[in-house]
PDB file of N, CA and C in Angstrom:
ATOM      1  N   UNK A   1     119.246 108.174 107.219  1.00  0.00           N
ATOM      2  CA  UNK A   1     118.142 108.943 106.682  1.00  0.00           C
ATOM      3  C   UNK A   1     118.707 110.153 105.953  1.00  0.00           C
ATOM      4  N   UNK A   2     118.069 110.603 104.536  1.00  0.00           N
ATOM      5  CA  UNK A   2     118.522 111.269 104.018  1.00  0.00           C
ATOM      6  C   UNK A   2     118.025 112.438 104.041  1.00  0.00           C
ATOM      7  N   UNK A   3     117.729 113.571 104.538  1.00  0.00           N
ATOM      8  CA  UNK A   3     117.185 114.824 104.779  1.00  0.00           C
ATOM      9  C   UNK A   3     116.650 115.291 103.421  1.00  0.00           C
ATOM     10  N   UNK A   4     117.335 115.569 102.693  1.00  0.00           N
ATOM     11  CA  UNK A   4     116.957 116.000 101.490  1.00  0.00           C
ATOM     12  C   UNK A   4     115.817 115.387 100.538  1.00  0.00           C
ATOM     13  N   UNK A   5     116.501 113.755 100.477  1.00  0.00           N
ATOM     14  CA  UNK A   5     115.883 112.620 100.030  1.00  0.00           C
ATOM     15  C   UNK A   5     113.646 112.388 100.518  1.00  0.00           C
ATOM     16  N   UNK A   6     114.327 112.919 101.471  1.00  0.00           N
ATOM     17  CA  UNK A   6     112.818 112.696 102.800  1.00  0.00           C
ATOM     18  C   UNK A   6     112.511 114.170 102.542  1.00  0.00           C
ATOM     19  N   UNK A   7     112.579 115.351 102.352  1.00  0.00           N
ATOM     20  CA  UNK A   7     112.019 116.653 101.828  1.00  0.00           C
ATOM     21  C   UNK A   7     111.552 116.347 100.443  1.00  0.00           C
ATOM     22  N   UNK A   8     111.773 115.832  99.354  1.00  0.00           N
ATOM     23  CA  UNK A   8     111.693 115.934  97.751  1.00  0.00           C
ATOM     24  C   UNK A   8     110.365 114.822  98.025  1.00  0.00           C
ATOM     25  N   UNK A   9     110.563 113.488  98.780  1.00  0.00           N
ATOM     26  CA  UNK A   9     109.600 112.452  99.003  1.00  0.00           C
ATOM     27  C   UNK A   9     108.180 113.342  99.735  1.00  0.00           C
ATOM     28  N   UNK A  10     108.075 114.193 100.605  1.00  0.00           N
ATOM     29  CA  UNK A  10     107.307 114.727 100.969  1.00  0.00           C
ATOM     30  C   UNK A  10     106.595 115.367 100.141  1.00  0.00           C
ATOM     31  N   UNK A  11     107.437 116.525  99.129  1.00  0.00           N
ATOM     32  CA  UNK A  11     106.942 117.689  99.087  1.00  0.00           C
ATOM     33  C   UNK A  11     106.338 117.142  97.563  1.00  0.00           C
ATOM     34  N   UNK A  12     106.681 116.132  96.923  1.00  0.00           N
ATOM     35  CA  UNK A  12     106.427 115.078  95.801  1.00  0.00           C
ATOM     36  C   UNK A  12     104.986 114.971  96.242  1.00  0.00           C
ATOM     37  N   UNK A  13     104.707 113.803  97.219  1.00  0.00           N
ATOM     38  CA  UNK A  13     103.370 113.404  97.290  1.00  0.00           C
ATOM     39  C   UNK A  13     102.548 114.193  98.288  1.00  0.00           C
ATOM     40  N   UNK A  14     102.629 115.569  98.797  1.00  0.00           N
ATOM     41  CA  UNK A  14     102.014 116.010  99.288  1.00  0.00           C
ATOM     42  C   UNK A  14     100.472 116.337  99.139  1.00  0.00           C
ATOM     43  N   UNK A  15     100.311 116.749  97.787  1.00  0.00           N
ATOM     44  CA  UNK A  15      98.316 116.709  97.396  1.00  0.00           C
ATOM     45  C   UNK A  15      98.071 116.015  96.999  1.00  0.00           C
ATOM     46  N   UNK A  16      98.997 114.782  96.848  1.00  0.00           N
ATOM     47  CA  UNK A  16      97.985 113.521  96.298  1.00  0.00           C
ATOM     48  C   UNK A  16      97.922 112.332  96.815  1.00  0.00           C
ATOM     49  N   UNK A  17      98.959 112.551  97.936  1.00  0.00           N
ATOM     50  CA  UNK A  17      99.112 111.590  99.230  1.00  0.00           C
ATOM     51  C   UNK A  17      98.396 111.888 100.308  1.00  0.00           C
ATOM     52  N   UNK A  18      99.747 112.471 101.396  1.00  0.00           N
ATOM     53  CA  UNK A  18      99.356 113.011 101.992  1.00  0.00           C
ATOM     54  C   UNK A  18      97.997 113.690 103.179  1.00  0.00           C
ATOM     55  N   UNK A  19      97.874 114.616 102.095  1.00  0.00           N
ATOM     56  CA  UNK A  19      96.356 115.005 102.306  1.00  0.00           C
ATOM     57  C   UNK A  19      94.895 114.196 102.324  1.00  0.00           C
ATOM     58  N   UNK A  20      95.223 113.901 100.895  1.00  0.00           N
ATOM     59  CA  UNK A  20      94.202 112.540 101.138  1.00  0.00           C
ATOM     60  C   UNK A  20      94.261 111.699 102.025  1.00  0.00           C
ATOM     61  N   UNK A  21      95.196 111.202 102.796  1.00  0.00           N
ATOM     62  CA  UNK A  21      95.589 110.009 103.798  1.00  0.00           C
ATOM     63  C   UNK A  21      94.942 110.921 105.318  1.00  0.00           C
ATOM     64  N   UNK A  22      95.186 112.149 105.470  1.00  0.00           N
ATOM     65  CA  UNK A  22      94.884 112.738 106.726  1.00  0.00           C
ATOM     66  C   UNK A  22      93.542 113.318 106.541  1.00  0.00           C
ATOM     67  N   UNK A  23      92.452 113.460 105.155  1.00  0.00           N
ATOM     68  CA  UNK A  23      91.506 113.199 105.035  1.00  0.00           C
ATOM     69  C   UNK A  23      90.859 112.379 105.631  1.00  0.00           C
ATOM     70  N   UNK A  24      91.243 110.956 104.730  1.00  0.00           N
ATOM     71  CA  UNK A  24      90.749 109.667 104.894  1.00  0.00           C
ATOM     72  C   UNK A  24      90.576 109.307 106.836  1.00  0.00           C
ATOM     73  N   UNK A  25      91.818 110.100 107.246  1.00  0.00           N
ATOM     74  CA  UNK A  25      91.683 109.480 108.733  1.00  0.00           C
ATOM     75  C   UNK A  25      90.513 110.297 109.436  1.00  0.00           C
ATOM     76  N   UNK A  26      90.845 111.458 109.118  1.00  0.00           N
ATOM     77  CA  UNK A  26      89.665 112.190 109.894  1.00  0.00           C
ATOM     78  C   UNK A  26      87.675 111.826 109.992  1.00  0.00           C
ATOM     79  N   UNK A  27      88.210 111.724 108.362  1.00  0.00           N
ATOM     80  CA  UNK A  27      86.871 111.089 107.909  1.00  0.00           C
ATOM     81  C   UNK A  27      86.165 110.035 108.992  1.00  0.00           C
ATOM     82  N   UNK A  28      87.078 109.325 109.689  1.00  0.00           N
ATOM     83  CA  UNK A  28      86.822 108.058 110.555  1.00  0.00           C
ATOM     84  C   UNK A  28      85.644 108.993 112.069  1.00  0.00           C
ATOM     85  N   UNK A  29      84.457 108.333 112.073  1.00  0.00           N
ATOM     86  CA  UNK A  29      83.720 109.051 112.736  1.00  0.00           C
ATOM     87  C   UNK A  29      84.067 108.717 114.045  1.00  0.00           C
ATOM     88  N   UNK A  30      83.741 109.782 115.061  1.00  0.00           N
ATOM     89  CA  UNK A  30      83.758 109.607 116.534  1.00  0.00           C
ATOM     90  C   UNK A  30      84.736 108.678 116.916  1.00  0.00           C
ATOM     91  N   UNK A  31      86.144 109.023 117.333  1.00  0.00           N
ATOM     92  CA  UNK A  31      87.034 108.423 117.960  1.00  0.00           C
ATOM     93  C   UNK A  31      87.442 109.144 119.328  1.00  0.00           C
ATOM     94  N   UNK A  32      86.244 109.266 119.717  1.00  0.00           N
ATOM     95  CA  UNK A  32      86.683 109.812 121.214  1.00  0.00           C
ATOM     96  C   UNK A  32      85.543 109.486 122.247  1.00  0.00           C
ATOM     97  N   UNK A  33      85.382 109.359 123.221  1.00  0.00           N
ATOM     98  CA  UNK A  33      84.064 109.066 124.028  1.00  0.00           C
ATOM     99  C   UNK A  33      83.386 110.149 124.522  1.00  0.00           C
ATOM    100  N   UNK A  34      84.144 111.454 124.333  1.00  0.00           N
ATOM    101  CA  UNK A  34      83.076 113.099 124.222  1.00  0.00           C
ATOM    102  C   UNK A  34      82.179 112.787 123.395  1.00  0.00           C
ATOM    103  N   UNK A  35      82.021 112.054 122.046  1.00  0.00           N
ATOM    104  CA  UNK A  35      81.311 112.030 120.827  1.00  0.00           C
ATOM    105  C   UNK A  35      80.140 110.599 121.120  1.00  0.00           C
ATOM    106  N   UNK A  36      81.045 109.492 121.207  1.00  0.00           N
ATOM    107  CA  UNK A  36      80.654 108.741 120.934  1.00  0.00           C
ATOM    108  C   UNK A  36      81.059 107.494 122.161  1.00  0.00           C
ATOM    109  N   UNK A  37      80.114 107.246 123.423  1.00  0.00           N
ATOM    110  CA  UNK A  37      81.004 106.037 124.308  1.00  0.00           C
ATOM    111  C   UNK A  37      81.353 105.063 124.254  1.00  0.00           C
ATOM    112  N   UNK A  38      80.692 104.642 122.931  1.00  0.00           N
ATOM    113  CA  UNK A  38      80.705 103.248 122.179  1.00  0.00           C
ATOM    114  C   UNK A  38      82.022 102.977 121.363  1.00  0.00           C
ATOM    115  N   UNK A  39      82.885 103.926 120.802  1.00  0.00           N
ATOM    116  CA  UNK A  39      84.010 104.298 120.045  1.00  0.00           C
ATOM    117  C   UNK A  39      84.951 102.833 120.310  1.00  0.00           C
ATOM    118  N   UNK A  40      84.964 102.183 121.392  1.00  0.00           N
ATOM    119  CA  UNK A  40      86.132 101.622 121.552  1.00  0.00           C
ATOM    120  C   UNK A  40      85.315  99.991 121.053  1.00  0.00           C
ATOM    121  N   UNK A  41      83.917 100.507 121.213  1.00  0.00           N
ATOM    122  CA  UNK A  41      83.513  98.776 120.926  1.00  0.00           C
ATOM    123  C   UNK A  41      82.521  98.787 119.340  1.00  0.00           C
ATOM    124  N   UNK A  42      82.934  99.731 118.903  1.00  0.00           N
ATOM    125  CA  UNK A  42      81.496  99.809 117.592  1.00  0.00           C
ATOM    126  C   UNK A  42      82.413  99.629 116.326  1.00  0.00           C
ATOM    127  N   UNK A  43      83.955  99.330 116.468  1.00  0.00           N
ATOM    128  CA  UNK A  43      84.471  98.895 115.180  1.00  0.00           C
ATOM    129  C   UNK A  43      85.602 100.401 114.838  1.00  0.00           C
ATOM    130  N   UNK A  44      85.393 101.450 115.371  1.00  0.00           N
ATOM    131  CA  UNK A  44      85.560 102.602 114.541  1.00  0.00           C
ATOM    132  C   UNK A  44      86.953 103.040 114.697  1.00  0.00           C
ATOM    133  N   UNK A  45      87.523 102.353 115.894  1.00  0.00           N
ATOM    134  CA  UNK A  45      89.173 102.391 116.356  1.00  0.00           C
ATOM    135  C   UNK A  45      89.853 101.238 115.660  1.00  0.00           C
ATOM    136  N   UNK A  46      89.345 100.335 115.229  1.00  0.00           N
ATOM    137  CA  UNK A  46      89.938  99.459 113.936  1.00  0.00           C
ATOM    138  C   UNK A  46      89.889  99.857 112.629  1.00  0.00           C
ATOM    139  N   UNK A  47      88.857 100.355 112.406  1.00  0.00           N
ATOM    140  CA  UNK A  47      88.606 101.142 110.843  1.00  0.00           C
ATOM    141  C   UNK A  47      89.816 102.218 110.739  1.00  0.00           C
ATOM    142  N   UNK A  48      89.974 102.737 111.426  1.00  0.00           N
ATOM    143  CA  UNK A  48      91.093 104.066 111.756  1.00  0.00           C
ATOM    144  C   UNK A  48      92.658 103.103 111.817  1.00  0.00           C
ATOM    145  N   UNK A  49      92.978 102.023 112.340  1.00  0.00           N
ATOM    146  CA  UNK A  49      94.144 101.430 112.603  1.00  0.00           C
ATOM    147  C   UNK A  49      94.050 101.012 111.121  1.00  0.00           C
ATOM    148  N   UNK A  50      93.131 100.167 110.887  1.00  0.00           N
ATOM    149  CA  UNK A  50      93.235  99.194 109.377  1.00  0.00           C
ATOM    150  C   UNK A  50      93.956 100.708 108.058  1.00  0.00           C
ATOM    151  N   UNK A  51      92.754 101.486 108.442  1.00  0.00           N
ATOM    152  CA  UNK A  51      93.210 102.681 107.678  1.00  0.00           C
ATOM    153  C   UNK A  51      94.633 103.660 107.360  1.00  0.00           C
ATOM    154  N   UNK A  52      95.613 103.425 108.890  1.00  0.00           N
ATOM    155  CA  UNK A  52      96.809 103.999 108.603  1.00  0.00           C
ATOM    156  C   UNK A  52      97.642 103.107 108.310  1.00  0.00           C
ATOM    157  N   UNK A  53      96.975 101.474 108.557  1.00  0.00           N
ATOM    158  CA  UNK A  53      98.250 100.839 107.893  1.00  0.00           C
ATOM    159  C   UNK A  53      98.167 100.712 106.302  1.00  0.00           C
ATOM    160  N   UNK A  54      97.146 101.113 105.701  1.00  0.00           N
ATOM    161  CA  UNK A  54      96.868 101.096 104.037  1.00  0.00           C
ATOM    162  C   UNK A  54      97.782 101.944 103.962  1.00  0.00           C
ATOM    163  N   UNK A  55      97.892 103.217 104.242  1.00  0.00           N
ATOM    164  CA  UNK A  55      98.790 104.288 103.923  1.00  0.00           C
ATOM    165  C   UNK A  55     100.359 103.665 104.614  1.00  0.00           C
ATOM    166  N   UNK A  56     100.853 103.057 105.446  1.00  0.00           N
ATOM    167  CA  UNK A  56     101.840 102.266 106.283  1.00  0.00           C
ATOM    168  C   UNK A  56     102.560 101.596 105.249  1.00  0.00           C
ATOM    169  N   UNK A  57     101.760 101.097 104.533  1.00  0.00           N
ATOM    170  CA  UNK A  57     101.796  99.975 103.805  1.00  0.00           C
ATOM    171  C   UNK A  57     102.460 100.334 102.651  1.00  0.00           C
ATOM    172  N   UNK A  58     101.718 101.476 101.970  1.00  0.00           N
ATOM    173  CA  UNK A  58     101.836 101.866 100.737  1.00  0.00           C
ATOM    174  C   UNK A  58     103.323 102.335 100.112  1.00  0.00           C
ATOM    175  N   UNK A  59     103.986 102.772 101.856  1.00  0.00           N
ATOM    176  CA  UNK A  59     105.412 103.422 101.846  1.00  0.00           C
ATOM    177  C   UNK A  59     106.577 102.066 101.366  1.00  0.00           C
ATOM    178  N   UNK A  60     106.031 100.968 101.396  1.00  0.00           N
ATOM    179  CA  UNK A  60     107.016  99.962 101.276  1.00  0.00           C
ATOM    180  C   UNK A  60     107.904  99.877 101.771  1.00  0.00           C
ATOM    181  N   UNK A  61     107.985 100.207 103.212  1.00  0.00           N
ATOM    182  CA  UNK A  61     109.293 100.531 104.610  1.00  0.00           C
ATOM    183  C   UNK A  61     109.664  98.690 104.441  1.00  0.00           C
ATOM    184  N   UNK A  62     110.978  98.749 103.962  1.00  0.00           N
ATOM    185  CA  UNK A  62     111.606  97.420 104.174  1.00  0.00           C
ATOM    186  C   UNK A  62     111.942  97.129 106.358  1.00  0.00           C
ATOM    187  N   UNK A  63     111.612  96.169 106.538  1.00  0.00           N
ATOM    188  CA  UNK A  63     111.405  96.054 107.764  1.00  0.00           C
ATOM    189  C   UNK A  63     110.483  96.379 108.886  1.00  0.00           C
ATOM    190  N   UNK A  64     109.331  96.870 108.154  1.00  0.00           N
ATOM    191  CA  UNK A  64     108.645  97.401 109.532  1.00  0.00           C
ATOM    192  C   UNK A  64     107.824  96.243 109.691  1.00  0.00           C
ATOM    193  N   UNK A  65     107.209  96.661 111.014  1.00  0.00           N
ATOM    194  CA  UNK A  65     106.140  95.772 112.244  1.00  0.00           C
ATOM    195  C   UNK A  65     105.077  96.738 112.614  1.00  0.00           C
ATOM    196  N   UNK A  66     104.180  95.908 113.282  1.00  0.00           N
ATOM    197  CA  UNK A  66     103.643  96.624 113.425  1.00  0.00           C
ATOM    198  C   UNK A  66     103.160  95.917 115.264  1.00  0.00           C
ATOM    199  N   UNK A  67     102.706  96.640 116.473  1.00  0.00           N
ATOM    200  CA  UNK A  67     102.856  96.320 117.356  1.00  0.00           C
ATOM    201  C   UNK A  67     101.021  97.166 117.939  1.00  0.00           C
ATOM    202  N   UNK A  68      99.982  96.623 117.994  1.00  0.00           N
ATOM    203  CA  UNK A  68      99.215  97.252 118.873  1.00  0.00           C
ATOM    204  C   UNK A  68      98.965  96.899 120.577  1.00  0.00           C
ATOM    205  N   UNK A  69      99.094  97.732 121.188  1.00  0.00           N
ATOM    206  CA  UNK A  69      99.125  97.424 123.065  1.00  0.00           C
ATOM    207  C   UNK A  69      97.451  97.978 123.355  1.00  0.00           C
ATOM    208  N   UNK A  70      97.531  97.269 124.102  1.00  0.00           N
ATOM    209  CA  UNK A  70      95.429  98.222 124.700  1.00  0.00           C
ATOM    210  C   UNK A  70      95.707  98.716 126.242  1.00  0.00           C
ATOM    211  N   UNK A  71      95.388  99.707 126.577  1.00  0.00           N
ATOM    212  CA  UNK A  71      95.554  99.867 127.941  1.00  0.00           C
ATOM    213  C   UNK A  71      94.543  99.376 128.757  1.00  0.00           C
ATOM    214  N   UNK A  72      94.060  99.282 129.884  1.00  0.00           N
ATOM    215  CA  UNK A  72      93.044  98.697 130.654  1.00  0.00           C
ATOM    216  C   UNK A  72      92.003  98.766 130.516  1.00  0.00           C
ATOM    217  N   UNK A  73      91.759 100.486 129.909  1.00  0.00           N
ATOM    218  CA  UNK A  73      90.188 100.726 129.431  1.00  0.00           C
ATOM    219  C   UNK A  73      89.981 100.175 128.108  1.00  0.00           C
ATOM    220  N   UNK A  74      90.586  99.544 126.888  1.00  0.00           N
ATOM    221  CA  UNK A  74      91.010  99.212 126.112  1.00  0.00           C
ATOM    222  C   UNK A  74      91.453  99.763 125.316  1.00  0.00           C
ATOM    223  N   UNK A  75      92.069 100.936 125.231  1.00  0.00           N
ATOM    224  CA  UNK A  75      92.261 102.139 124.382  1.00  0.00           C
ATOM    225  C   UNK A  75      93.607 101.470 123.555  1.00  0.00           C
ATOM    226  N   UNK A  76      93.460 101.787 122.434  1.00  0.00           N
ATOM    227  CA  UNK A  76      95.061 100.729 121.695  1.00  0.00           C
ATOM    228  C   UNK A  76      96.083 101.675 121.322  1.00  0.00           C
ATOM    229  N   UNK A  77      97.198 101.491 121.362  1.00  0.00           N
ATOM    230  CA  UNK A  77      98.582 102.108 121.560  1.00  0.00           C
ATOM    231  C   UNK A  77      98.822 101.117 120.355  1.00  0.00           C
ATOM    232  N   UNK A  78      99.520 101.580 119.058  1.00  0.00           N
ATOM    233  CA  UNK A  78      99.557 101.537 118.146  1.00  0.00           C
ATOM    234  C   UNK A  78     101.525 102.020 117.907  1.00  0.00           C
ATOM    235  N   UNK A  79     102.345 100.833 117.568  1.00  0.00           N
ATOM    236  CA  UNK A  79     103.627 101.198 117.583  1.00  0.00           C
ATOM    237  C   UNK A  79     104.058 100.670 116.141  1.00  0.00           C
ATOM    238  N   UNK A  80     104.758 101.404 115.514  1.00  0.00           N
ATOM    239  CA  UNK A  80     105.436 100.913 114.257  1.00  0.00           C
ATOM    240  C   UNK A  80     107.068 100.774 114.720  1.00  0.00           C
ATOM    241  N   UNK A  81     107.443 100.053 113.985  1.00  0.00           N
ATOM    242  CA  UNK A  81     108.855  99.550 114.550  1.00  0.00           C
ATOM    243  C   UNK A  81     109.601  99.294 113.139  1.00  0.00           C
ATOM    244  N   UNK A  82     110.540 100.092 112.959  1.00  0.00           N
ATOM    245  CA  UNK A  82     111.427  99.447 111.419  1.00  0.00           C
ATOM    246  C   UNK A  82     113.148  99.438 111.837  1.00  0.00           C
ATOM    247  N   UNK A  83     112.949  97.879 111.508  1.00  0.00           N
ATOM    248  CA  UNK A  83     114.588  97.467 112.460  1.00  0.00           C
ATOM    249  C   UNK A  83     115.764  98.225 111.110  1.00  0.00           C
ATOM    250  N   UNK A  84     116.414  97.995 111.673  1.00  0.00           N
ATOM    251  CA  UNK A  84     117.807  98.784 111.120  1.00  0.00           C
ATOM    252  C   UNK A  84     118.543  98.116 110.177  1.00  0.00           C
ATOM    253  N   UNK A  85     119.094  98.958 109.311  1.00  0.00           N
ATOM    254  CA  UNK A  85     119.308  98.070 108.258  1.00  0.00           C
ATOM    255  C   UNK A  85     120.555  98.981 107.882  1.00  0.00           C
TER     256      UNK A  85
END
């Protein structure tokens, strides 16, 4: 990883990436069961997953995966994985 390389890539797409992308997520209504108890069954924790992998996606990471786990209550654990190269 190139430090520098990964600062210029940041500071490049910062207002037109970025922001918009952590927009876009927030935008995603009620992802918590303070708000909403239905959150885990009304679609809105997939809309939010589908949503960071558009942006996931967009990076063109040679090698990545993508791995979701649910815990018992079904809450999903969401792992990206990019093997080594």
């Amino acid at each position: 990883m190139n430090k520098d390389q990964t600062l210029e890539t940041v500071n490049k797409n910062w207002e037109s990436w970025y922001i918009p992308g952590l927009s876009d997520f927030i935008g995603v209504e009620n992802l918590t069961t303070m708000v909403d108890p239905e959150y885990l069954t009304n679609g809105k924790v997939e809309e939010a997953i589908e949503l960071v992998d558009k942006y996931i996606n967009k990076m063109e990471i040679a090698g990545i995966s993508r791995k979701i786990y649910r815990a018992e209550n079904g809450l999903p654990i969401v792992v990206y994985v990019i093997e080594a190269s």
